[in-house]
Protein backbone atom coordinates (compact mmCIF):
# COMPACT_ATOMS: atom_id res chain seq x y z
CA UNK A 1 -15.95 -30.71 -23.82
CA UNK A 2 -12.93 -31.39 -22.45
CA UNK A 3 -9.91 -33.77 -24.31
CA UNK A 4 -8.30 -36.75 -23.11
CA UNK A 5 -4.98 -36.04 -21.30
CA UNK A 6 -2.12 -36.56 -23.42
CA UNK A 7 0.47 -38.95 -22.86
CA UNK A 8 4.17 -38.40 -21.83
CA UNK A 9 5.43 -38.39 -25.63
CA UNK A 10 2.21 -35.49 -26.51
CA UNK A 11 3.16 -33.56 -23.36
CA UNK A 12 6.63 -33.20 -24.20
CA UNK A 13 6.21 -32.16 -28.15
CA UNK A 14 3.93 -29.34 -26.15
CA UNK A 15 6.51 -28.70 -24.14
CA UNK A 16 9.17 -28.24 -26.65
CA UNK A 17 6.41 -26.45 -28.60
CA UNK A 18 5.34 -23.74 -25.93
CA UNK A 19 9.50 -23.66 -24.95
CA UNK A 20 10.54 -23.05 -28.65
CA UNK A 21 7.55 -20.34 -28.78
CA UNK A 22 8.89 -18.58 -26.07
CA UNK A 23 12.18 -18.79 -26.51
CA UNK A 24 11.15 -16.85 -30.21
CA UNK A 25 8.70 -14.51 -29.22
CA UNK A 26 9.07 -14.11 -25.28
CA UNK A 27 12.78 -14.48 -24.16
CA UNK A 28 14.60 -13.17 -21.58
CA UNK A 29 14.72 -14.11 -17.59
CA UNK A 30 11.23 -14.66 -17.23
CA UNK A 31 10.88 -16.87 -19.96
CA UNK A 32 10.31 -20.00 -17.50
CA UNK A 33 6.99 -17.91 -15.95
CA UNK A 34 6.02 -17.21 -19.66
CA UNK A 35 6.72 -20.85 -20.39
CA UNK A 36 4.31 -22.00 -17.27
CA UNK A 37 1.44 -19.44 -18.00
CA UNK A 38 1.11 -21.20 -21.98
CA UNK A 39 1.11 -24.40 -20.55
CA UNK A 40 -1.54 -23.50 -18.31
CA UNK A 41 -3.88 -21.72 -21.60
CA UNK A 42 -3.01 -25.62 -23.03
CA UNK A 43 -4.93 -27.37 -20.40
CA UNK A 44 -7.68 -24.86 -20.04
CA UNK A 45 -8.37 -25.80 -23.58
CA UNK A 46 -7.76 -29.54 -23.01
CA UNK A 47 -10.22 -29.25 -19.73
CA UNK A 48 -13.05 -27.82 -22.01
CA UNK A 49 -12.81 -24.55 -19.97
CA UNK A 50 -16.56 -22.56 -20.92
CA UNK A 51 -16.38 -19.60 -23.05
CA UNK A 52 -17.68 -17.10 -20.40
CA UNK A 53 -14.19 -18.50 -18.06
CA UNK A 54 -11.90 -18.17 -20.84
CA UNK A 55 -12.92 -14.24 -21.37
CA UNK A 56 -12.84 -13.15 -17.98
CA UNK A 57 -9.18 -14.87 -17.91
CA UNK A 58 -8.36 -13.00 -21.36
CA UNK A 59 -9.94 -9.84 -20.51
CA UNK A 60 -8.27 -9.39 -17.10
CA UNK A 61 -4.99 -10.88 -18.14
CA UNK A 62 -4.79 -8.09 -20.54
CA UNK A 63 -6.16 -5.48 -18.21
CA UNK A 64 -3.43 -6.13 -15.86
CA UNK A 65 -0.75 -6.62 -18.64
CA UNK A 66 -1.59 -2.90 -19.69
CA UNK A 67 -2.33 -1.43 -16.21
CA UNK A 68 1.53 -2.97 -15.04
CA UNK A 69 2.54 -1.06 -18.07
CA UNK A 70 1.38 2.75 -16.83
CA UNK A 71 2.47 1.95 -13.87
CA UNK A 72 6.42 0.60 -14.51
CA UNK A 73 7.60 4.12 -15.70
CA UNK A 74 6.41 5.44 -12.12
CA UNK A 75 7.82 2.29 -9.88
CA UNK A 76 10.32 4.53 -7.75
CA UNK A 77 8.12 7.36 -7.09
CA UNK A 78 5.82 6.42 -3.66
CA UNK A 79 1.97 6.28 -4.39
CA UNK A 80 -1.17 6.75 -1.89
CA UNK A 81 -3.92 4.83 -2.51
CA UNK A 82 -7.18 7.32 -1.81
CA UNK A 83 -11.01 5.96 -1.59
CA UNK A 84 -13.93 7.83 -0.75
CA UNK A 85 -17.52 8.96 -1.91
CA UNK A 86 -17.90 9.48 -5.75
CA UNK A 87 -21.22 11.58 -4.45
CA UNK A 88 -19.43 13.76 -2.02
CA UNK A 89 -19.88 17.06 -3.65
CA UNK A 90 -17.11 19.90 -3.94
CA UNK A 91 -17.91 22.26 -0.88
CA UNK A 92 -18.39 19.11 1.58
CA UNK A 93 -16.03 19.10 4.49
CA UNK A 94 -14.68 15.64 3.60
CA UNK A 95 -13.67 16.44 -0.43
CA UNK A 96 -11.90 19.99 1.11
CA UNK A 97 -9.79 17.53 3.78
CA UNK A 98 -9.41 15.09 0.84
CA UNK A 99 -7.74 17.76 -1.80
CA UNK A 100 -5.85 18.84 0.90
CA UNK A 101 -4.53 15.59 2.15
CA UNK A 102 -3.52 14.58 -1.55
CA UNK A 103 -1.82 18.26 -1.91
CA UNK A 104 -0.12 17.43 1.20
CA UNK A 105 1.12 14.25 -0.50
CA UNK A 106 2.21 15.88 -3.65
CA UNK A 107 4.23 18.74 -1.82
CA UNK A 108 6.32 15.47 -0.65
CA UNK A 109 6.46 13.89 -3.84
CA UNK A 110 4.35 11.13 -3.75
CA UNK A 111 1.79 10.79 -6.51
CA UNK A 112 -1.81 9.68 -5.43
CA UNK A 113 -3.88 7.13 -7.12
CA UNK A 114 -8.04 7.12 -6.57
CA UNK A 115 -11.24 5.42 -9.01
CA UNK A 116 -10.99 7.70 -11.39
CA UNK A 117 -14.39 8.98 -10.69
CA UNK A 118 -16.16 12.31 -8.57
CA UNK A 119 -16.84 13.28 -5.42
CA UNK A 120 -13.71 12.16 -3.32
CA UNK A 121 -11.45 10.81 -5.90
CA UNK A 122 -11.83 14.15 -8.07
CA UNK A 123 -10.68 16.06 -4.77
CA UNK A 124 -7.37 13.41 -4.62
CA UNK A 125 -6.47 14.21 -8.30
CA UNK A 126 -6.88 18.20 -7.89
CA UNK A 127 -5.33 18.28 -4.75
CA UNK A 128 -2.51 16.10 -6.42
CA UNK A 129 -2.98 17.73 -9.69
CA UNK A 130 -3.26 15.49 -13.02
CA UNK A 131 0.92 14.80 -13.25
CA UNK A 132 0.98 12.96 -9.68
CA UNK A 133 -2.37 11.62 -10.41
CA UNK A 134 -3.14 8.20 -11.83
CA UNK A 135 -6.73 6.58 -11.93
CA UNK A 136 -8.03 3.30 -12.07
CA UNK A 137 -11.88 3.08 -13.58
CA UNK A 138 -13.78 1.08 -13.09
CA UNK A 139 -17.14 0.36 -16.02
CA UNK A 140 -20.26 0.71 -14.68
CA UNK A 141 -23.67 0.99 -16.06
CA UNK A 142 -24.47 4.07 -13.40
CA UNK A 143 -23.43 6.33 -11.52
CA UNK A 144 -19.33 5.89 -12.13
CA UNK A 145 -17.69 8.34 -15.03
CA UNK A 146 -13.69 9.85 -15.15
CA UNK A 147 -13.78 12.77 -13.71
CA UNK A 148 -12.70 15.87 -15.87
CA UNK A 149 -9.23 15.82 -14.13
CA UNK A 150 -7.88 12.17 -15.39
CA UNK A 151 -9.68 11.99 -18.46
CA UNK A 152 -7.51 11.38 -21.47
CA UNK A 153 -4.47 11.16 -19.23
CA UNK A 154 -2.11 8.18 -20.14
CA UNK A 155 -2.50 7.26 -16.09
CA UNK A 156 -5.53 6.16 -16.13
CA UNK A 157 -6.51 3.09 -16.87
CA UNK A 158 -9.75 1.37 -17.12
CA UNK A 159 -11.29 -2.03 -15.63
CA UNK A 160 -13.76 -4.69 -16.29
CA UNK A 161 -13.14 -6.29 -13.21
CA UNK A 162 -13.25 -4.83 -9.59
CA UNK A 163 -10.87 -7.42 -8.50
CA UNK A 164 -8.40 -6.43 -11.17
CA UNK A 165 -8.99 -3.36 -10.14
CA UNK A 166 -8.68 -3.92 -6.57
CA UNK A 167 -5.36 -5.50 -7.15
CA UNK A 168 -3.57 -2.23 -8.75
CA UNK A 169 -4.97 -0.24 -5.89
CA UNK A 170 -2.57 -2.53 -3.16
CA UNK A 171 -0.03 -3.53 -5.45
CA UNK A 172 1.26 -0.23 -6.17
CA UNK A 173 0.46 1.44 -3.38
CA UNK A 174 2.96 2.15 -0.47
CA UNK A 175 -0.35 4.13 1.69
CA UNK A 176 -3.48 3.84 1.54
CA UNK A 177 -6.26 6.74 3.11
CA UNK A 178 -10.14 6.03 3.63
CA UNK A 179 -12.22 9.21 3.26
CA UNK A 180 -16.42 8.88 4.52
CA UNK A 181 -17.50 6.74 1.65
CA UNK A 182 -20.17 3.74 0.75
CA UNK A 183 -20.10 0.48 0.61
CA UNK A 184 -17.04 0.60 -1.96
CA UNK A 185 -14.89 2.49 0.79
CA UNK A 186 -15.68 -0.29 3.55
CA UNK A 187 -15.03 -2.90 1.11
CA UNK A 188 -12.05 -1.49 -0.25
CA UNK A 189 -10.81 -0.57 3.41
CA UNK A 190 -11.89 -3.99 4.65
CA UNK A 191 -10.11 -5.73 2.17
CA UNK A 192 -6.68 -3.56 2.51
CA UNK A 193 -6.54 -4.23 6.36
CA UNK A 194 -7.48 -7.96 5.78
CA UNK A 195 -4.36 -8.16 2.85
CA UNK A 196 -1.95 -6.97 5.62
CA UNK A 197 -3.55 -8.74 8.71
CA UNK A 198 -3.09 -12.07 6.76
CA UNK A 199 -0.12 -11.43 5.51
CA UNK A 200 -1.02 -11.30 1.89
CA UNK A 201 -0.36 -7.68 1.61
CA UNK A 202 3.17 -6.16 2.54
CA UNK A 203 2.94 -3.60 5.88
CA UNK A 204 1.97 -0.41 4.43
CA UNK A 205 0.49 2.69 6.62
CA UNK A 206 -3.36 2.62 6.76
CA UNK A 207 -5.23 6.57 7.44
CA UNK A 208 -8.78 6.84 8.30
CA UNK A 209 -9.44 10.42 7.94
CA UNK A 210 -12.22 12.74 8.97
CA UNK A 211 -12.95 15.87 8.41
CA UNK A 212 -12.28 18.30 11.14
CA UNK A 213 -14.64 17.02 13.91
CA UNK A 214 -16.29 14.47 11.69
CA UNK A 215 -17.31 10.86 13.47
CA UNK A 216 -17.67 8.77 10.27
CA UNK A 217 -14.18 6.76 11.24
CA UNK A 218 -14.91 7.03 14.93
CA UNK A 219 -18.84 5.44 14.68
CA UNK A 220 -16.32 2.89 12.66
CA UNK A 221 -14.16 2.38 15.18
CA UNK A 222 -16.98 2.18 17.75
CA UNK A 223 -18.97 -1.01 16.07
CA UNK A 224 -15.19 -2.35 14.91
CA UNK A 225 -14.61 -2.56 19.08
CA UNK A 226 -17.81 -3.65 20.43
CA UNK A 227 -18.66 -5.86 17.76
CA UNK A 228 -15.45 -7.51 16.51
CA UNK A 229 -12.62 -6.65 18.89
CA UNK A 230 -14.99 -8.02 22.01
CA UNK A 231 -16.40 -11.08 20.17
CA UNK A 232 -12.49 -12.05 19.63
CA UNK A 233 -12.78 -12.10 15.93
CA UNK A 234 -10.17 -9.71 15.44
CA UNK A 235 -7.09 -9.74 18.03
CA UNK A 236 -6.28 -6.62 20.31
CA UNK A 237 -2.97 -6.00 17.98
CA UNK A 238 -4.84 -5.71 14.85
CA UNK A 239 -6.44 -2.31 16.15
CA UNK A 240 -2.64 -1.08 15.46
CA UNK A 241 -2.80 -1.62 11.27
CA UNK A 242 -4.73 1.82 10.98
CA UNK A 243 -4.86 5.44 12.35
CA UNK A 244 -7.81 7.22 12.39
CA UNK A 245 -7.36 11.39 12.99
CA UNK A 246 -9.55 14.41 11.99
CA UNK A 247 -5.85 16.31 11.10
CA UNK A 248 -4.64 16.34 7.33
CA UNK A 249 -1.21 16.86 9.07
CA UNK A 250 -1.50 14.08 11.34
CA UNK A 251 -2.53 11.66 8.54
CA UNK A 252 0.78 12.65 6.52
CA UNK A 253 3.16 12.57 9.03
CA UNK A 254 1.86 8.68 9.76
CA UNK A 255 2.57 7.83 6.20
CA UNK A 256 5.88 9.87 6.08
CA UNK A 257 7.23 8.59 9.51
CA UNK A 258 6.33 4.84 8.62
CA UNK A 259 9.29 5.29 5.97
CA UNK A 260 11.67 7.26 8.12
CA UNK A 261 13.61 4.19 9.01
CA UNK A 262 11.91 0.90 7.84
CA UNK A 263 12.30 0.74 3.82
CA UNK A 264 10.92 -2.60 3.05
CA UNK A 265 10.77 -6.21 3.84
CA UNK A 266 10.57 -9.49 1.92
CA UNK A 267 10.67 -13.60 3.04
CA UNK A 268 13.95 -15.57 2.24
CA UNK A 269 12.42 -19.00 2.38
CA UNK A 270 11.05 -19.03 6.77
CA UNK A 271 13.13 -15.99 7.52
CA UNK A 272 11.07 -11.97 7.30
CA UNK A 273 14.00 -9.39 6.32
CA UNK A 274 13.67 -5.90 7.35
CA UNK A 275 14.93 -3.94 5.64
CA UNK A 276 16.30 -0.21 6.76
CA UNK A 277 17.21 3.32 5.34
CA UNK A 278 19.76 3.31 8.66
CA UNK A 279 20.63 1.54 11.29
CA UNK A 280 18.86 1.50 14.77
CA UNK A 281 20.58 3.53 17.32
CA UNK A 282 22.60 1.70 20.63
CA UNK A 283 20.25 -0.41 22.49
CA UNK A 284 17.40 -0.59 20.14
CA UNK A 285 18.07 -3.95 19.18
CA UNK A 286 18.66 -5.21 22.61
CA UNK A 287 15.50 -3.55 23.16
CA UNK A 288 13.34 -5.01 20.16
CA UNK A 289 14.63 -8.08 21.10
CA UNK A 290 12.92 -8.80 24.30
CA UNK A 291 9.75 -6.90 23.55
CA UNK A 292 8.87 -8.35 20.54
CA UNK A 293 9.87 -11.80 21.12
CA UNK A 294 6.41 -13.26 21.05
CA UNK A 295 6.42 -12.49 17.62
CA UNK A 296 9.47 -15.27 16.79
CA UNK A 297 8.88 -18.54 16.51
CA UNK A 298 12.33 -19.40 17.18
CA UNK A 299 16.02 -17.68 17.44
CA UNK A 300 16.04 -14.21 18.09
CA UNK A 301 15.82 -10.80 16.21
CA UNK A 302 19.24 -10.37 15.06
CA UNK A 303 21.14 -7.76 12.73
CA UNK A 304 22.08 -8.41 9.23
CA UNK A 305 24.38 -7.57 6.21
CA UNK A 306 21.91 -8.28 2.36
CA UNK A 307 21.16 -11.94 2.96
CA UNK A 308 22.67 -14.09 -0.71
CA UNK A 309 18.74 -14.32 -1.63
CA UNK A 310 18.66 -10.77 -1.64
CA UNK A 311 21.19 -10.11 -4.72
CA UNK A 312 20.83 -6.55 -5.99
CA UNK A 313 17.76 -5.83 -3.46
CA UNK A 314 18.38 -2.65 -1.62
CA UNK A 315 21.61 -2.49 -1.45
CA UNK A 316 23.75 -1.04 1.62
CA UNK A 317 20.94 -1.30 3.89
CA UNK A 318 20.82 -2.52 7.09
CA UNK A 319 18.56 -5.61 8.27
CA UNK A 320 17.00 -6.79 10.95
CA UNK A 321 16.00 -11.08 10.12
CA UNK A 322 13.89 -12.69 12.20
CA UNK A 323 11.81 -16.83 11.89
CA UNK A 324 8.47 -14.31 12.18
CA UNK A 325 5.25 -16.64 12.95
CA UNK A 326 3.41 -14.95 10.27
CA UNK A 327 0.42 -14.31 12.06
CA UNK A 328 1.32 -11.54 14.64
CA UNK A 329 1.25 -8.44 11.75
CA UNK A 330 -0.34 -5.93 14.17
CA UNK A 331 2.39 -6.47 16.51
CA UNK A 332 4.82 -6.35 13.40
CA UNK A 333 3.47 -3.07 12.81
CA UNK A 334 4.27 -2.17 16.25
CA UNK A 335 8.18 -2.78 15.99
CA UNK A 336 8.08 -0.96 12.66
CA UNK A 337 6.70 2.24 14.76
CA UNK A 338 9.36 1.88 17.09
CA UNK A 339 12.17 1.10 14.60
CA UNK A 340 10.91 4.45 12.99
CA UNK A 341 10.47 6.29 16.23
CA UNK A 342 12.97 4.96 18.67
CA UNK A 343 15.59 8.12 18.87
CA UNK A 344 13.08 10.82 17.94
CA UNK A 345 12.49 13.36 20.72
CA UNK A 346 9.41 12.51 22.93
CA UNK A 347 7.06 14.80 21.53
CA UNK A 348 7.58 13.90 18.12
CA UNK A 349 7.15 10.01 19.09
CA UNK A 350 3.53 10.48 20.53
C-alpha cells in the first residue's frame, strides 16, 4: 500500500538524509547520480511498489553493478559481440567459420564476447581462446549451460534477466557478428540494428556471416527486401547498418576498416561530434559536405578542434560537428565508410 506523499519539510530531512548517506558511504563525482538513484528506492517504497517489482529492480541492479565490474578492467581493449546457434555442433560449417572469425579477431587484439553457452558461442571462445573471451549466461531451465571453455573464468558473468543481459552485449561491444542461429540470433540481431537505426545505440559495424556458400543471411536478406524494404517500413539507407559475406576475411576487414579513421562520436547538447584517429585528406570535407547534406538539419559539416563539452575526451583528435537530424543513421553510416575509405586505393575501397 502505498504512503501519503510527504510534505516539503519530510522531503527535505530525506534529502539531507539520502545526501549525508552518500556523502559517507558513496562519495566522489558521481555522488549526485548516487544521490538521485536513493531517492528514487524512497518513493518506490512510498508508492507501495509489489514485492515481485522490487526484486527484479534489486536483482538486475546488482547484476549489472557486478557485470560493469568484469568488464571495467577490459574498457580499452575492443570487443565483438558474437551470437549464433547453441545447437550448432563442432564439425558444422557455421561453428568452423565462427572459431575462425573470433581467431581472426584475437590475432588483432580484440577480445570476443558470446552467451556463454555451445554450439556457436563455444566456437567464439576457442577460436578467441578463454583470455580474450568473456561470457554472459544467461539461466535457463533447458537447454542453456557454460560451455567448458568459460566456465570458472572471472569473465563470465551470469544473468537473470535477458534484457540485462542484452544490455552488456551492446554496451560493451564496439562489433557485433550474427552466425545461422534461432530465434535468440534474430532477436538479438533485430534488436542491435534497431539500437543503432534509432539512435539508441552508438554506430558500431554489424557482420552477417555465412559459411562458405551458406544462404542463411541471404534468405534473410531476401524476406528483409521484399517484405520490409518494399512495404516502406524500413528506409532504403537502413540496408547500409549491416554486411552480410560468406568470407571470414571479408567480415574482419569491415570491422577493422570501420575504425581506420572514425574513432568515436558523442552529442554536445543538438550538435553529433565525430570524432577521428586523423584528419580527412584535401577535399574530403568539401566533398562530405555536399553529399551528405540531407543529413543536417541546419549549418553545414564543418571541422573542429575538442569542443569545451568534450574535456579530457579523446584528446588531439580531429572532429568533424555537424546539427545531425537524428534520424538519417544509415546514411550516417555511409559518411563513416567514406571518412574511413576516402584516400585508400580503389581496390581496397570496394
Amino acid at each position: 500500500m502505498s504512503s501519503a506523499p510527504l510534505n516539503d519539510e519530510e522531503r527535505a530531512a530525506r534529502d539531507a538524509a539520502i545526501e549525508d548517506f552518500v556523502s559517507k558511504y558513496a562519495p566522489g563525482r558521481d555522488a549526485d547520480l548516487f544521490t538521485n538513484m536513493l531517492k528514487t528506492v524512497s518513493r518506490m517504497s512510498r508508492d507501495g511498489t509489489g514485492r515481485a517489482d522490487v526484486k527484479l529492480v534489486d536483482k538486475a541492479l546488482a547484476e549489472l553493478r557486478y557485470a560493469f565490474k568484469t568488464f571495467a578492467p577490459y574498457v580499452h581493449i575492443p570487443k565483438v559481440s558474437i551470437f549464433g546457434s547453441s545447437r550448432t555442433p563442432a564439425d558444422h560449417p557455421d561453428y568452423i567459420q565462427a572459431t575462425t572469425f573470433a581467431e581472426r579477431m584475437r590475432q588483432e587484439n580484440w577480445m570476443v564476447i558470446t552467451g556463454a553457452g555451445d554450439g556457436i558461442m563455444k566456437a567464439g571462445h576457442g577460436g578467441a581462446g578463454v583470455d580474450a573471451s568473456f561470457g554472459v549466461a544467461i539461466r535457463l531451465p533447458f537447454e542453456q549451460r557454460t560451455n567448458d571453455i568459460i566456465e570458472g573464468d572471472k569473465k563470465l558473468v551470469n544473468f537473470k534477466y535477458f534484457f540485462t543481459r542484452k544490455l552488456m552485449f551492446t554496451k560493451e561491444a564496439k562489433a557485433v557478428a550474427l552466425f545461422p542461429g534461432g530465434f535468440g540470433t534474430q532477436d538479438e540481431g533485430f534488436e542491435v540494428m534497431t539500437l543503432i537505426q534509432t539512435g539508441k545505440a552508438t554506430l558500431v559495424p554489424i557482420v552477417l556471416v555465412d559459411a562458405p556458400g551458406g544462404t542463411y543471411w541471404q534468405h534473410w536478406r531476401t524476406y528483409v527486401k521484399a517484405e520490409l524494404l518494399h512495404s516502406d517500413m524500413i528506409s532504403p539507407e537502413d540496408m547500409n547498418l549491416f554486411k552480410i559475406t560468406d568470407n571470414v576475411e571479408d567480415a574482419v576487414q569491415e570491422i577493422l576498416t570501420f575504425y581506420r579513421r572514425y574513432h568515436s562520436l558523442r552529442y554536445v547538447k543538438n550538435k553529433l561530434v565525430l570524432r577521428m584517429n586523423e584528419s580527412l585528406p584535401d577535399g574530403a570535407l568539401e566533398h562530405i559536405q555536399k553529399e551528405f547534406s540531407d543529413i543536417v538539419n541546419s549549418g553545414t559539416i564543418e571541422a573542429s578542434a575538442p569542443l569545451p563539452e568534450e574535456e579530457g575526451e579523446a584528446p588531439g583528435k580531429p572532429r568533424l560537428v555537424l546539427s545531425f537530424n537524428r534520424r538519417s543513421h544509415g546514411r550516417l553510416r555511409k559518411l563513416v565508410d567514406y571518412m574511413n575509405k576516402v584516400d585508400l586505393p580503389a581496390t581496397i575501397r570496394a
